[in-house]
PDB file of N, CA and C in Angstrom:
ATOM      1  N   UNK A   1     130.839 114.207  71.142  1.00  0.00           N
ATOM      2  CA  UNK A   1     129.933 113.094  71.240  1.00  0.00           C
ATOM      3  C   UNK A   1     129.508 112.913  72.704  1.00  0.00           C
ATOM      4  N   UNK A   2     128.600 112.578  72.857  1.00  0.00           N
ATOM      5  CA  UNK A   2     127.659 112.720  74.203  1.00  0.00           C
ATOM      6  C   UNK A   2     127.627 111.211  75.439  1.00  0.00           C
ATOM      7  N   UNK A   3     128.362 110.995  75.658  1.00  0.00           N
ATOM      8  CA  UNK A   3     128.570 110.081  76.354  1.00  0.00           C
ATOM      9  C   UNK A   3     127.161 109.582  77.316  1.00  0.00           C
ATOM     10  N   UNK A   4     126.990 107.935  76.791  1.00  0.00           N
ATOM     11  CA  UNK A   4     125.655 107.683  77.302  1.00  0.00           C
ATOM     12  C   UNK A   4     126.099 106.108  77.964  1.00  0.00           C
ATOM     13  N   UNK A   5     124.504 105.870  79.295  1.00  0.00           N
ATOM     14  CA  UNK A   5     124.896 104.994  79.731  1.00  0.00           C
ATOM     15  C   UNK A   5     123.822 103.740  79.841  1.00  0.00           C
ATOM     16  N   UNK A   6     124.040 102.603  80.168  1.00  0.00           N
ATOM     17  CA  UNK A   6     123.050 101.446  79.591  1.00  0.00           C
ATOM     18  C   UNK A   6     122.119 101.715  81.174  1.00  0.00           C
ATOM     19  N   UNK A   7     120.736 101.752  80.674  1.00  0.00           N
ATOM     20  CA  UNK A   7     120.016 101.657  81.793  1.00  0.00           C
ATOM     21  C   UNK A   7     118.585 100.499  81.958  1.00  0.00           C
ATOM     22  N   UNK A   8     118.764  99.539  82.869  1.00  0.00           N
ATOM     23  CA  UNK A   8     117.581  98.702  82.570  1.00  0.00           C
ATOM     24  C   UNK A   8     116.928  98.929  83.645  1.00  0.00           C
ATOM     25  N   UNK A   9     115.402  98.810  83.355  1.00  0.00           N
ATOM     26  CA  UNK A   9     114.142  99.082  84.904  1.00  0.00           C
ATOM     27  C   UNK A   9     113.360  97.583  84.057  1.00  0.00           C
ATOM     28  N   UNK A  10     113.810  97.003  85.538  1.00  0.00           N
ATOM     29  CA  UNK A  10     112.752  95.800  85.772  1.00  0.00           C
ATOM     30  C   UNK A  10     111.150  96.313  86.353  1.00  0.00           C
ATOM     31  N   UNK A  11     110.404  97.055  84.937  1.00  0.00           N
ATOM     32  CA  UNK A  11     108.832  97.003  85.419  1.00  0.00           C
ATOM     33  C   UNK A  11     108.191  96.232  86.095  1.00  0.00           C
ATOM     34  N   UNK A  12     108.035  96.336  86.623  1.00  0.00           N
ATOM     35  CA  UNK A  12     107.632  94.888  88.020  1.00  0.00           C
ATOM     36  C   UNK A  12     105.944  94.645  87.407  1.00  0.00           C
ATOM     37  N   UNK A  13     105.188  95.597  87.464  1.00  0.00           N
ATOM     38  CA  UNK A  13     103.675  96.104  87.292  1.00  0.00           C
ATOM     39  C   UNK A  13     103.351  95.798  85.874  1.00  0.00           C
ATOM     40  N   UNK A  14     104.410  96.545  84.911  1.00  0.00           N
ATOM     41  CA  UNK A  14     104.236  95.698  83.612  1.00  0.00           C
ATOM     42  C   UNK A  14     104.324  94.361  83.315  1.00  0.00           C
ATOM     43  N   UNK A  15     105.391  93.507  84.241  1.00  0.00           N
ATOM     44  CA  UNK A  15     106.392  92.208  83.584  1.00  0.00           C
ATOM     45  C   UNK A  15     106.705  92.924  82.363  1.00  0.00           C
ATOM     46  N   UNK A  16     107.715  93.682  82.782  1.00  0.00           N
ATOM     47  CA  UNK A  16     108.850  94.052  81.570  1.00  0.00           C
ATOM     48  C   UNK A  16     110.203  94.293  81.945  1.00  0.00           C
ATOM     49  N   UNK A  17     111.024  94.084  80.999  1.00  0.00           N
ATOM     50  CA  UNK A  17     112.525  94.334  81.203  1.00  0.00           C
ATOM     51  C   UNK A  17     113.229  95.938  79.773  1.00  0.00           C
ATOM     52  N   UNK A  18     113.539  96.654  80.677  1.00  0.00           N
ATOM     53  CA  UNK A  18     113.376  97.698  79.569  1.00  0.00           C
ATOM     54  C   UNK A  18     115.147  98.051  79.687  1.00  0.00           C
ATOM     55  N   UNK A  19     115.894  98.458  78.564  1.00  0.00           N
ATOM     56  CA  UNK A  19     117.227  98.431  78.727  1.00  0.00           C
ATOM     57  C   UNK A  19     117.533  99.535  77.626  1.00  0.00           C
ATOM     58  N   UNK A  20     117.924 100.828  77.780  1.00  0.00           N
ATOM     59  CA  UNK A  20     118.020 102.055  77.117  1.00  0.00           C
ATOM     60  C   UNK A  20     118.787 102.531  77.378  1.00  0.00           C
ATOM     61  N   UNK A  21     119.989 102.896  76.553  1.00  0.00           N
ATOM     62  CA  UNK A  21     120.953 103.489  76.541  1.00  0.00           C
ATOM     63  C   UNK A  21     120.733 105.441  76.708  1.00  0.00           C
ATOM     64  N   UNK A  22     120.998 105.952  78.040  1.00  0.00           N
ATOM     65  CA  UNK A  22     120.583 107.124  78.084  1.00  0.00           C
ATOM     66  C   UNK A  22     121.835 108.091  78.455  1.00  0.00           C
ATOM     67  N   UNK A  23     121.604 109.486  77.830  1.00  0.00           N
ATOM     68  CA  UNK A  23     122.686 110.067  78.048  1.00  0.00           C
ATOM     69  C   UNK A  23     123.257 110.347  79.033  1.00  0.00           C
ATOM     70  N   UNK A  24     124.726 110.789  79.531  1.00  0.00           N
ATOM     71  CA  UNK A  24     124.791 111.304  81.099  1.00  0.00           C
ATOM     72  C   UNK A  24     124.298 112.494  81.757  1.00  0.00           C
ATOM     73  N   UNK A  25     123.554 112.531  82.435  1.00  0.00           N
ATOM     74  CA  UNK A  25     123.305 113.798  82.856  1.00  0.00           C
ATOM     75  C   UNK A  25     122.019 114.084  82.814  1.00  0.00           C
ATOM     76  N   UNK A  26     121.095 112.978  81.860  1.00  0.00           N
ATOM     77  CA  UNK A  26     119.849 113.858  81.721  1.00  0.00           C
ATOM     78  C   UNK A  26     118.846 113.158  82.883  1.00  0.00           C
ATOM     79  N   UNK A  27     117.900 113.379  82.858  1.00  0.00           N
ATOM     80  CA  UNK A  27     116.363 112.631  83.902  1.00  0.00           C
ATOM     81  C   UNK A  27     116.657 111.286  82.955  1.00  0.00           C
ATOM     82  N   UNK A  28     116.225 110.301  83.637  1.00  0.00           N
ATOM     83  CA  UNK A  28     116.152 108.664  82.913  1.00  0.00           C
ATOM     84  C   UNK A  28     114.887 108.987  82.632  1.00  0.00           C
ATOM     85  N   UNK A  29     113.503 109.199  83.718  1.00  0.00           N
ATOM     86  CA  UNK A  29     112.595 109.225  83.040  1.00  0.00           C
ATOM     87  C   UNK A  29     111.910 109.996  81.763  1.00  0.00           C
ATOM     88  N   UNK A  30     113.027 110.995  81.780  1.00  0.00           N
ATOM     89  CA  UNK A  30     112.500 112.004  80.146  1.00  0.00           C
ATOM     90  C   UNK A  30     112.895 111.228  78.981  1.00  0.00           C
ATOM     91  N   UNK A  31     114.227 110.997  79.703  1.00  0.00           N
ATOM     92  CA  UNK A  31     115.384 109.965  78.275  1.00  0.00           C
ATOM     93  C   UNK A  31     114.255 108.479  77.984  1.00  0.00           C
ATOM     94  N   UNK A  32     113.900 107.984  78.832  1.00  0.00           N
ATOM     95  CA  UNK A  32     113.304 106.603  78.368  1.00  0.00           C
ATOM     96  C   UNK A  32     111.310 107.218  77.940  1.00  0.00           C
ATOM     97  N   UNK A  33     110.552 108.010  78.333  1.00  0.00           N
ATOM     98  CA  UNK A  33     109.707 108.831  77.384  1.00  0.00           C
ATOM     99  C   UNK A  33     110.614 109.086  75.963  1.00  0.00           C
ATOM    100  N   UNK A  34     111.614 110.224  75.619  1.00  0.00           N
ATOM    101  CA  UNK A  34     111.591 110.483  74.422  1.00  0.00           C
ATOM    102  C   UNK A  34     112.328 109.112  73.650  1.00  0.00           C
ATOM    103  N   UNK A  35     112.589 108.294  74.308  1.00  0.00           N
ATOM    104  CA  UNK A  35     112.990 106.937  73.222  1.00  0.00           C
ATOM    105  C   UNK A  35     111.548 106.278  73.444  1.00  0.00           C
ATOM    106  N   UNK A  36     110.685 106.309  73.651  1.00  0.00           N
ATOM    107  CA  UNK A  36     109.291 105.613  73.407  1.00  0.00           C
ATOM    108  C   UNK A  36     108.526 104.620  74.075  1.00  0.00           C
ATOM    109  N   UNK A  37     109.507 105.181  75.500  1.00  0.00           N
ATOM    110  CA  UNK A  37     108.961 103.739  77.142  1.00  0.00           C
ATOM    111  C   UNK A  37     108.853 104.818  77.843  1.00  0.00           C
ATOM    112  N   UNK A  38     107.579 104.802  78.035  1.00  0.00           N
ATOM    113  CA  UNK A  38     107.112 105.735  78.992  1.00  0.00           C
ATOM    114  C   UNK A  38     107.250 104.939  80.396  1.00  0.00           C
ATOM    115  N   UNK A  39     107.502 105.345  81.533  1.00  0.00           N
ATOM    116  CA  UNK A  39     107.576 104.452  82.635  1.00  0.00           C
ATOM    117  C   UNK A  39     106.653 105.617  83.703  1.00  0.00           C
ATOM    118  N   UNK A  40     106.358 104.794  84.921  1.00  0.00           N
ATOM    119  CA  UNK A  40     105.417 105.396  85.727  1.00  0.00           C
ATOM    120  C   UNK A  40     105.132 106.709  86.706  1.00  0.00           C
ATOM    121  N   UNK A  41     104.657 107.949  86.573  1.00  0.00           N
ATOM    122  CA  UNK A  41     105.361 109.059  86.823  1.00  0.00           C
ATOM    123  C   UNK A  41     103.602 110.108  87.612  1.00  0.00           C
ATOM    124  N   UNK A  42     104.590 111.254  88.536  1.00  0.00           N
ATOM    125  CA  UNK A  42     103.311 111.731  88.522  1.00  0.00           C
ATOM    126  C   UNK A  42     102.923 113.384  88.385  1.00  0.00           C
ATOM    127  N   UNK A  43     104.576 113.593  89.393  1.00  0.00           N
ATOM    128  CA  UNK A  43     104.643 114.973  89.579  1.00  0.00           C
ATOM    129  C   UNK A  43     105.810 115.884  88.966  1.00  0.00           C
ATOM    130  N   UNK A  44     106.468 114.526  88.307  1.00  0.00           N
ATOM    131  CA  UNK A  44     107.410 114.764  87.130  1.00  0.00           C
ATOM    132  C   UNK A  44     108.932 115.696  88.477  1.00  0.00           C
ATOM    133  N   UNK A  45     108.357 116.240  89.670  1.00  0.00           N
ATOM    134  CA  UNK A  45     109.480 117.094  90.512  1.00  0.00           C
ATOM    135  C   UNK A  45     109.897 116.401  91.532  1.00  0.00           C
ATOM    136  N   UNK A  46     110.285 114.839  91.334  1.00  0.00           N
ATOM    137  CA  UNK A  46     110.949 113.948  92.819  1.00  0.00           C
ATOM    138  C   UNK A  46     110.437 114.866  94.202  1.00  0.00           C
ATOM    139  N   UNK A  47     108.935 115.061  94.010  1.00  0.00           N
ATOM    140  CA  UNK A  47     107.958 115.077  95.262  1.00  0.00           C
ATOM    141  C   UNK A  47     107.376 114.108  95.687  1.00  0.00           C
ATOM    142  N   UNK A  48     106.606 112.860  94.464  1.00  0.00           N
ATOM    143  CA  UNK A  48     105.837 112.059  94.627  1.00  0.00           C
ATOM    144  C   UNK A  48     106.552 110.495  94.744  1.00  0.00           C
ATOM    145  N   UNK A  49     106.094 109.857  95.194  1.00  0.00           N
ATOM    146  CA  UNK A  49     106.624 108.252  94.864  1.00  0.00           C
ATOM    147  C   UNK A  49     106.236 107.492  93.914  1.00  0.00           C
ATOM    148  N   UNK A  50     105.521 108.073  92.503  1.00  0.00           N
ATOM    149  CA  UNK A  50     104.562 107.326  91.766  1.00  0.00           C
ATOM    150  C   UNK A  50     105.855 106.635  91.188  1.00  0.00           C
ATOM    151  N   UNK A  51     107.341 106.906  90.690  1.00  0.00           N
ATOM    152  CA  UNK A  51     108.421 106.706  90.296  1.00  0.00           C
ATOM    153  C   UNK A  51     109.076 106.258  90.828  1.00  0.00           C
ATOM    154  N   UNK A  52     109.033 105.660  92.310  1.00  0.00           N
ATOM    155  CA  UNK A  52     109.799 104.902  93.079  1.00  0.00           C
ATOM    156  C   UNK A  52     110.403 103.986  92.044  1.00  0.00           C
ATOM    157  N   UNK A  53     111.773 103.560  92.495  1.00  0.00           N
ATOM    158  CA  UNK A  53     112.371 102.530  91.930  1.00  0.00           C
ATOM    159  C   UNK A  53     113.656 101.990  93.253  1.00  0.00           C
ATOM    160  N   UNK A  54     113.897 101.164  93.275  1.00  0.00           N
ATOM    161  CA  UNK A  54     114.671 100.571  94.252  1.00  0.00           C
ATOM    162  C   UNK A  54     116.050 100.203  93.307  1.00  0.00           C
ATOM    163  N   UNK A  55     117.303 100.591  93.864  1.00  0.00           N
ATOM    164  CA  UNK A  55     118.604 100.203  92.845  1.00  0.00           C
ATOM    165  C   UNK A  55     119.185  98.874  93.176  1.00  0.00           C
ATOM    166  N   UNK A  56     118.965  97.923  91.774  1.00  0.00           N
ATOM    167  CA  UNK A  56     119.763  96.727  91.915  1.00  0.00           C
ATOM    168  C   UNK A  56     121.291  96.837  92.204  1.00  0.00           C
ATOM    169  N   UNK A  57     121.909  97.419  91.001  1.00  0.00           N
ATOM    170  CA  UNK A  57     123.416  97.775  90.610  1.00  0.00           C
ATOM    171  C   UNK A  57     123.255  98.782  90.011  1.00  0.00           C
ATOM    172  N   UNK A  58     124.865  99.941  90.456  1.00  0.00           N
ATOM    173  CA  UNK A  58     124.920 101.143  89.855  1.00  0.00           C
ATOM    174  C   UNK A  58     124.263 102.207  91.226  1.00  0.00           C
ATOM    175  N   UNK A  59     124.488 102.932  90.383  1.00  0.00           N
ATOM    176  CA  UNK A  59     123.837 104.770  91.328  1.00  0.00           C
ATOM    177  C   UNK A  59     123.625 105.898  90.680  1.00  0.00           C
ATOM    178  N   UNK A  60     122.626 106.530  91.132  1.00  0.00           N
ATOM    179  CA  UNK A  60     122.011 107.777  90.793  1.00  0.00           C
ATOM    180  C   UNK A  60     122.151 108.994  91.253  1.00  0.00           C
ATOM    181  N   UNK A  61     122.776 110.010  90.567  1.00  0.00           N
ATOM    182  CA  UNK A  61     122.552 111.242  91.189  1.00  0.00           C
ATOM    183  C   UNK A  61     121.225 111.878  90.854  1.00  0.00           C
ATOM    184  N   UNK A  62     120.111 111.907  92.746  1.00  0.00           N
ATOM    185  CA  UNK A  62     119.197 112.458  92.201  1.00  0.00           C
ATOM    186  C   UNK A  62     119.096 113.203  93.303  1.00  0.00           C
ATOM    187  N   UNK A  63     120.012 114.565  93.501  1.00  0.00           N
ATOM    188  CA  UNK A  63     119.752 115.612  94.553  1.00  0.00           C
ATOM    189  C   UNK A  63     118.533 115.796  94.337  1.00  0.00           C
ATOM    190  N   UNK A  64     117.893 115.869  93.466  1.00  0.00           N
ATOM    191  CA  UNK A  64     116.524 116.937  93.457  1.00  0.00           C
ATOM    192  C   UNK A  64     115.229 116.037  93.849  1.00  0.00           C
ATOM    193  N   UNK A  65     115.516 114.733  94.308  1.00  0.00           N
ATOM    194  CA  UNK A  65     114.684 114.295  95.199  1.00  0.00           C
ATOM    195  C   UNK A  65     114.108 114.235  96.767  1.00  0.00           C
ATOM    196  N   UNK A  66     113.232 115.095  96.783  1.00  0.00           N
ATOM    197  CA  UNK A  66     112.716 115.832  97.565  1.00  0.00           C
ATOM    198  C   UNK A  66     111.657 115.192  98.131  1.00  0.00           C
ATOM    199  N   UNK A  67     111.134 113.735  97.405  1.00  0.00           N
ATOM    200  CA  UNK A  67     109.948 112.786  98.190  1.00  0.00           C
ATOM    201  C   UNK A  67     110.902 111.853  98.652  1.00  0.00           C
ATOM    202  N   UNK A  68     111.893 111.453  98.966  1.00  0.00           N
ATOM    203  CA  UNK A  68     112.316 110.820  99.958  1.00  0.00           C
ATOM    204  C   UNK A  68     113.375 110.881 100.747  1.00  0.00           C
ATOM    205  N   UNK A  69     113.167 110.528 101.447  1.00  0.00           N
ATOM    206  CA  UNK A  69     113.952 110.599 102.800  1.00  0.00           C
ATOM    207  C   UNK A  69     115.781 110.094 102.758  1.00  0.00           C
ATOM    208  N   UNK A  70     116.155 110.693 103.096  1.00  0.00           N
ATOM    209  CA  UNK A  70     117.839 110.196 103.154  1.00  0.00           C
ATOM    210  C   UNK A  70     117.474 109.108 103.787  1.00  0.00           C
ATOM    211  N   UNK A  71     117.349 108.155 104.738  1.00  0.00           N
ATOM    212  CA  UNK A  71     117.235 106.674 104.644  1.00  0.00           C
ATOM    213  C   UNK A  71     116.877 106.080 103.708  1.00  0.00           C
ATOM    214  N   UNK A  72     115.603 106.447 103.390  1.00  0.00           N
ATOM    215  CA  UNK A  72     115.225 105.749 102.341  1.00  0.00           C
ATOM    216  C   UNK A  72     116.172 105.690 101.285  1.00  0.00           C
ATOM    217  N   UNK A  73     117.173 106.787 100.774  1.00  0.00           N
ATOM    218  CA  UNK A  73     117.703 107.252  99.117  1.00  0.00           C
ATOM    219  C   UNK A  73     118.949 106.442 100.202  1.00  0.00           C
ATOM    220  N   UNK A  74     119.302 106.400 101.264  1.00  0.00           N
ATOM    221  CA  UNK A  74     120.391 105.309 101.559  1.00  0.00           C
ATOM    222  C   UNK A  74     120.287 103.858 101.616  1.00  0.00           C
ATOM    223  N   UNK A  75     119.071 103.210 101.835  1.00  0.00           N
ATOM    224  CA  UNK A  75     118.463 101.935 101.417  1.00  0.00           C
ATOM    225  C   UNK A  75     118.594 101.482  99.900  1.00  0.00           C
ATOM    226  N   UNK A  76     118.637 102.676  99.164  1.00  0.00           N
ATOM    227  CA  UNK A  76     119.015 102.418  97.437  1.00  0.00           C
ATOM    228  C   UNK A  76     117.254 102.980  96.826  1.00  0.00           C
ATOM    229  N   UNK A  77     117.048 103.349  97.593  1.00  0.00           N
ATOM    230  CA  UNK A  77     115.382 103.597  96.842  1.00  0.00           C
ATOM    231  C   UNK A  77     115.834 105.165  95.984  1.00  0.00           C
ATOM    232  N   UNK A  78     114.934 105.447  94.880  1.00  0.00           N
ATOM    233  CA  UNK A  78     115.261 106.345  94.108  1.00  0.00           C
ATOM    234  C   UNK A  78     113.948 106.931  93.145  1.00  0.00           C
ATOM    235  N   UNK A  79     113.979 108.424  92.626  1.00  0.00           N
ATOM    236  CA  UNK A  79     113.093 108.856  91.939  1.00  0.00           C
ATOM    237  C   UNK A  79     113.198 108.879  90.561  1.00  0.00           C
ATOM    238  N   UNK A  80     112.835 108.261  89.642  1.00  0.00           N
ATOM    239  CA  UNK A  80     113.643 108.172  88.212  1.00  0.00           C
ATOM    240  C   UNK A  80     113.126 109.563  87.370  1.00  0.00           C
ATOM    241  N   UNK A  81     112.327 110.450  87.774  1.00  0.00           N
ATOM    242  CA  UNK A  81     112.001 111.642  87.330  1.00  0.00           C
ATOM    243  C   UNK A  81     112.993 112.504  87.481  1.00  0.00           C
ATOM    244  N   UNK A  82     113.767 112.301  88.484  1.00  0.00           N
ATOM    245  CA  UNK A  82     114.827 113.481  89.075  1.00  0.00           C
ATOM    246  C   UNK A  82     116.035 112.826  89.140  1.00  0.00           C
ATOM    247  N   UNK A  83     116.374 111.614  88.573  1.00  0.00           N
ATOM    248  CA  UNK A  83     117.902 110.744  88.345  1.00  0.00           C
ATOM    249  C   UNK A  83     118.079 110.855  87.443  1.00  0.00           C
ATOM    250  N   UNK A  84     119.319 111.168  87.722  1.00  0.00           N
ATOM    251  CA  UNK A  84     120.116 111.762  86.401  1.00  0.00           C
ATOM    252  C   UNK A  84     121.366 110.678  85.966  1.00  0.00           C
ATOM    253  N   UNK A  85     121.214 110.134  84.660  1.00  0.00           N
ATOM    254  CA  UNK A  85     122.115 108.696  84.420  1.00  0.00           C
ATOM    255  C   UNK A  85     123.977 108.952  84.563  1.00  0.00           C
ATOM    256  N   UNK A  86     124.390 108.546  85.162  1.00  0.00           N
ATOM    257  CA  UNK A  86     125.603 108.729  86.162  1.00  0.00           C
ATOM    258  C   UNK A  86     126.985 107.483  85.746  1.00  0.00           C
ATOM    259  N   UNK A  87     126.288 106.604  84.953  1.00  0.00           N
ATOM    260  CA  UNK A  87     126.829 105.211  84.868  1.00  0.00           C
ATOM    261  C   UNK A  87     125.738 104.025  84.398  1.00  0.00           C
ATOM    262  N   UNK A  88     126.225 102.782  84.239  1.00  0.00           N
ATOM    263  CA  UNK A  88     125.617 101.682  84.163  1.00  0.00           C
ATOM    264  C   UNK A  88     124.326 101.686  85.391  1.00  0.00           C
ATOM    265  N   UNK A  89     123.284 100.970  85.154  1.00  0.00           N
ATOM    266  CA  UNK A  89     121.899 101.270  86.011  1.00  0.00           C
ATOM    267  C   UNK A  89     121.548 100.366  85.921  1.00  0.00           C
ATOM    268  N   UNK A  90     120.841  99.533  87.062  1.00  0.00           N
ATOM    269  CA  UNK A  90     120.043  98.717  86.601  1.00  0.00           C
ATOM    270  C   UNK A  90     118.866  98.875  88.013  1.00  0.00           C
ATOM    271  N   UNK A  91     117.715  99.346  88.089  1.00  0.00           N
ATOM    272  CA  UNK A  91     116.079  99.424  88.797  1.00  0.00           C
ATOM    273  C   UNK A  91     115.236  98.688  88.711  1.00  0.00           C
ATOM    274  N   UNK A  92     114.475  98.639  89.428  1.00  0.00           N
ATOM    275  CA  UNK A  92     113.348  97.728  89.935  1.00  0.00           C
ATOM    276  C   UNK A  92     112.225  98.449  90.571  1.00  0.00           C
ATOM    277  N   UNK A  93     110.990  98.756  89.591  1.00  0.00           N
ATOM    278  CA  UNK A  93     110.123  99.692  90.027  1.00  0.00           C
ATOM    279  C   UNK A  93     109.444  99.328  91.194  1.00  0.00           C
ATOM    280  N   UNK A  94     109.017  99.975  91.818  1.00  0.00           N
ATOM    281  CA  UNK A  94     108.718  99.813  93.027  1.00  0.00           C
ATOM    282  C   UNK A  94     107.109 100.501  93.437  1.00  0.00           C
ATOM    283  N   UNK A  95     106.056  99.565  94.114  1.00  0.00           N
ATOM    284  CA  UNK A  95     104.505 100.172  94.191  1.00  0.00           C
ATOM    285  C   UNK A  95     104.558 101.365  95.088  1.00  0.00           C
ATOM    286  N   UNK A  96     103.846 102.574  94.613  1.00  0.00           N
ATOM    287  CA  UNK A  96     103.952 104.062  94.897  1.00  0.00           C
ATOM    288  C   UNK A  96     103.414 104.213  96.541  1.00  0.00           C
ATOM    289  N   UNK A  97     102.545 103.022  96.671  1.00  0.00           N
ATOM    290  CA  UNK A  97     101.606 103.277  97.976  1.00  0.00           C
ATOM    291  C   UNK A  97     103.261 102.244  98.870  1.00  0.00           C
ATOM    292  N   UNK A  98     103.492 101.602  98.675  1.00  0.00           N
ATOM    293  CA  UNK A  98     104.639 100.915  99.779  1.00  0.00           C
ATOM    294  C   UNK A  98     105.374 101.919 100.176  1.00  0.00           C
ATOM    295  N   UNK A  99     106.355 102.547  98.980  1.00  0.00           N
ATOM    296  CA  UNK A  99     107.275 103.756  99.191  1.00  0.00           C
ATOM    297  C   UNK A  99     106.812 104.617 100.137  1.00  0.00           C
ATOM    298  N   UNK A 100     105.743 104.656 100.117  1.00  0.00           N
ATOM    299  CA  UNK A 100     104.666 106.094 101.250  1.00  0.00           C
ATOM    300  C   UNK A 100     104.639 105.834 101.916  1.00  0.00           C
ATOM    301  N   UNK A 101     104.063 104.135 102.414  1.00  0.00           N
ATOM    302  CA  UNK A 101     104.364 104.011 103.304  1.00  0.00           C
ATOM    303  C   UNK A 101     105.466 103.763 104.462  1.00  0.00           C
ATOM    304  N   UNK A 102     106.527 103.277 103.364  1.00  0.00           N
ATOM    305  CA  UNK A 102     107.734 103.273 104.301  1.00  0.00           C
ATOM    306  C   UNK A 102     108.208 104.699 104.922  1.00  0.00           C
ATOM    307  N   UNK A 103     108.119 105.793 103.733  1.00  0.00           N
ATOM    308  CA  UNK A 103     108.372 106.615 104.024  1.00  0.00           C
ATOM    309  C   UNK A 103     107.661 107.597 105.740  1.00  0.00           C
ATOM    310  N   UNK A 104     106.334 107.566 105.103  1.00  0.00           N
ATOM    311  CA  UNK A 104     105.448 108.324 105.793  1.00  0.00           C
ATOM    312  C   UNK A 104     104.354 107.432 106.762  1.00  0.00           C
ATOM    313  N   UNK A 105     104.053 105.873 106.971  1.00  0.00           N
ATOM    314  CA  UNK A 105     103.374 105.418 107.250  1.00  0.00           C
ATOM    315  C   UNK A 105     103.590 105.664 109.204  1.00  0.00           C
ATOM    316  N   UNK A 106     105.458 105.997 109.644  1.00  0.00           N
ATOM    317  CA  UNK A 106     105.936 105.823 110.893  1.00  0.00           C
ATOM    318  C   UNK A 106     104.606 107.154 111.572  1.00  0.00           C
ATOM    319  N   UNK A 107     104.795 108.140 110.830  1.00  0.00           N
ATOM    320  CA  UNK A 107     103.994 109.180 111.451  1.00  0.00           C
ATOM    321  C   UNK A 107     102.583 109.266 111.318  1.00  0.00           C
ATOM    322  N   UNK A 108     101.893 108.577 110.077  1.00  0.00           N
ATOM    323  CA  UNK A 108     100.120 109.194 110.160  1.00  0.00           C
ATOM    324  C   UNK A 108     100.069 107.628 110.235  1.00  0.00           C
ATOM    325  N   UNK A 109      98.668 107.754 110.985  1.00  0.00           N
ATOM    326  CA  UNK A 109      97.659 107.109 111.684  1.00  0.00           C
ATOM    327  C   UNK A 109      98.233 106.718 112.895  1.00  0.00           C
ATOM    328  N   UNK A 110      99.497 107.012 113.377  1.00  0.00           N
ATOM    329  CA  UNK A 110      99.773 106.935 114.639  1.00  0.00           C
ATOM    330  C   UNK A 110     100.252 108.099 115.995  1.00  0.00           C
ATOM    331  N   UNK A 111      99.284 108.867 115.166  1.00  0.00           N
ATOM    332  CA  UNK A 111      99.178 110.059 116.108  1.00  0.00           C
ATOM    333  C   UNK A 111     100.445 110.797 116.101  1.00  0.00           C
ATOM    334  N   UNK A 112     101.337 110.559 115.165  1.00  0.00           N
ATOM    335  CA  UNK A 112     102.845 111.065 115.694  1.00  0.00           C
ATOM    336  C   UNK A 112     102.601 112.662 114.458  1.00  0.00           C
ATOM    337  N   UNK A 113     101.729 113.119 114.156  1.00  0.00           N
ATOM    338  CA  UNK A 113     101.621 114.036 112.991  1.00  0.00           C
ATOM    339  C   UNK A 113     101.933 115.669 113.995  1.00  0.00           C
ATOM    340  N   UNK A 114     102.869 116.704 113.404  1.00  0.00           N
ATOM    341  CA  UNK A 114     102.785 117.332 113.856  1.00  0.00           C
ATOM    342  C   UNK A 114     103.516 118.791 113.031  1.00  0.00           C
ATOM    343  N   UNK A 115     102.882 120.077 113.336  1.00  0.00           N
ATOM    344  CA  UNK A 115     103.520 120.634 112.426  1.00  0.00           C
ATOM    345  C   UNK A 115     104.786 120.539 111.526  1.00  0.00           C
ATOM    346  N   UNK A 116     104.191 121.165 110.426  1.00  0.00           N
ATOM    347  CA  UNK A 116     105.971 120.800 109.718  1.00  0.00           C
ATOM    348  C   UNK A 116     105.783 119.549 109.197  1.00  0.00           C
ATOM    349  N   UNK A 117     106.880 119.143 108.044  1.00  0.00           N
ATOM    350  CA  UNK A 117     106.503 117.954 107.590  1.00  0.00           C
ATOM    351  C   UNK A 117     107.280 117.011 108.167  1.00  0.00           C
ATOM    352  N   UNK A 118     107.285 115.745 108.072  1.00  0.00           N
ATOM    353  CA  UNK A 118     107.932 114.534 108.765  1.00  0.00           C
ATOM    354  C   UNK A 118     109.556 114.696 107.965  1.00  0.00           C
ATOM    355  N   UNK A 119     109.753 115.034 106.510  1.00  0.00           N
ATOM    356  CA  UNK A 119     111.475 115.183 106.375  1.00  0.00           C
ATOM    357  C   UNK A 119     111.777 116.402 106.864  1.00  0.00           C
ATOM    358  N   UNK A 120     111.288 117.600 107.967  1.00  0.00           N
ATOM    359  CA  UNK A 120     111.847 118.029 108.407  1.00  0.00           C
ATOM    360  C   UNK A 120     113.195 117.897 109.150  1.00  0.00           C
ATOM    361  N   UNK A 121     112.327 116.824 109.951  1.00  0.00           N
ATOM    362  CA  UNK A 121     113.367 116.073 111.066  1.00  0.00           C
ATOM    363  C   UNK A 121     114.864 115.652 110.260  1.00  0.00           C
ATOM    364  N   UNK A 122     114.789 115.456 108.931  1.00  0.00           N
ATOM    365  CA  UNK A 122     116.574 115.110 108.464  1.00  0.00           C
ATOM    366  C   UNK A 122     116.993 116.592 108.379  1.00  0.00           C
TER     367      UNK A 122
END
């Protein structure tokens, strides 16, 4: 038997409260698509921030997030395309253009752009 764990995302953009019991191990965002809540997504490969979510309570293993920054994924911010359900969850989606900018806003338009990408530097 497949051991699963309770996961709620406070849709901020919807006003919704969504609470789905998902298995361990898999993407939340595939698990909450194939139960019938699609939640907000873009590049489906924790490149993009369209999936930002910020962690209330609980934690995510999402090595394979690759759009943000170890500060940021140490602040509690997270990719729900590439989190994999680990335990009890509870998220808070988060607007795709903020995440960018926290992420990426330090370097463009302030001249700081320079070969290589800005998570080089971690």
């Amino acid at each position: 038997m497949t051991r699963t764990h309770p996961i709620t995302v406070h849709w901020r953009q919807a006003n919704r409260v969504i609470r789905l019991d998902v298995p361990e191990g898999e993407y939340i965002l595939r698990s909450f698509e194939a139960q019938g809540e699609p939640l907000p997504f873009s590049c489906r490969n924790g490149c993009c921030t369209a999936c930002a979510v910020r962690v209330l309570d609980g934690s995510i293993d999402q090595r394979e997030a690759l759009g943000l920054s170890r500060q940021l994924r140490e602040q509690g911010y997270g990719l729900l395309c590439v989190a994999r359900a680990t335990g009890p969850l509870e998220v808070e989606t988060q607007d795709e253009d903020e995440v960018y900018d926290r992420q990426f806003g330090r370097f463009f338009g302030r001249g700081l752009v320079r070969p290589g990408l800005p998570l080089d530097d971690e």
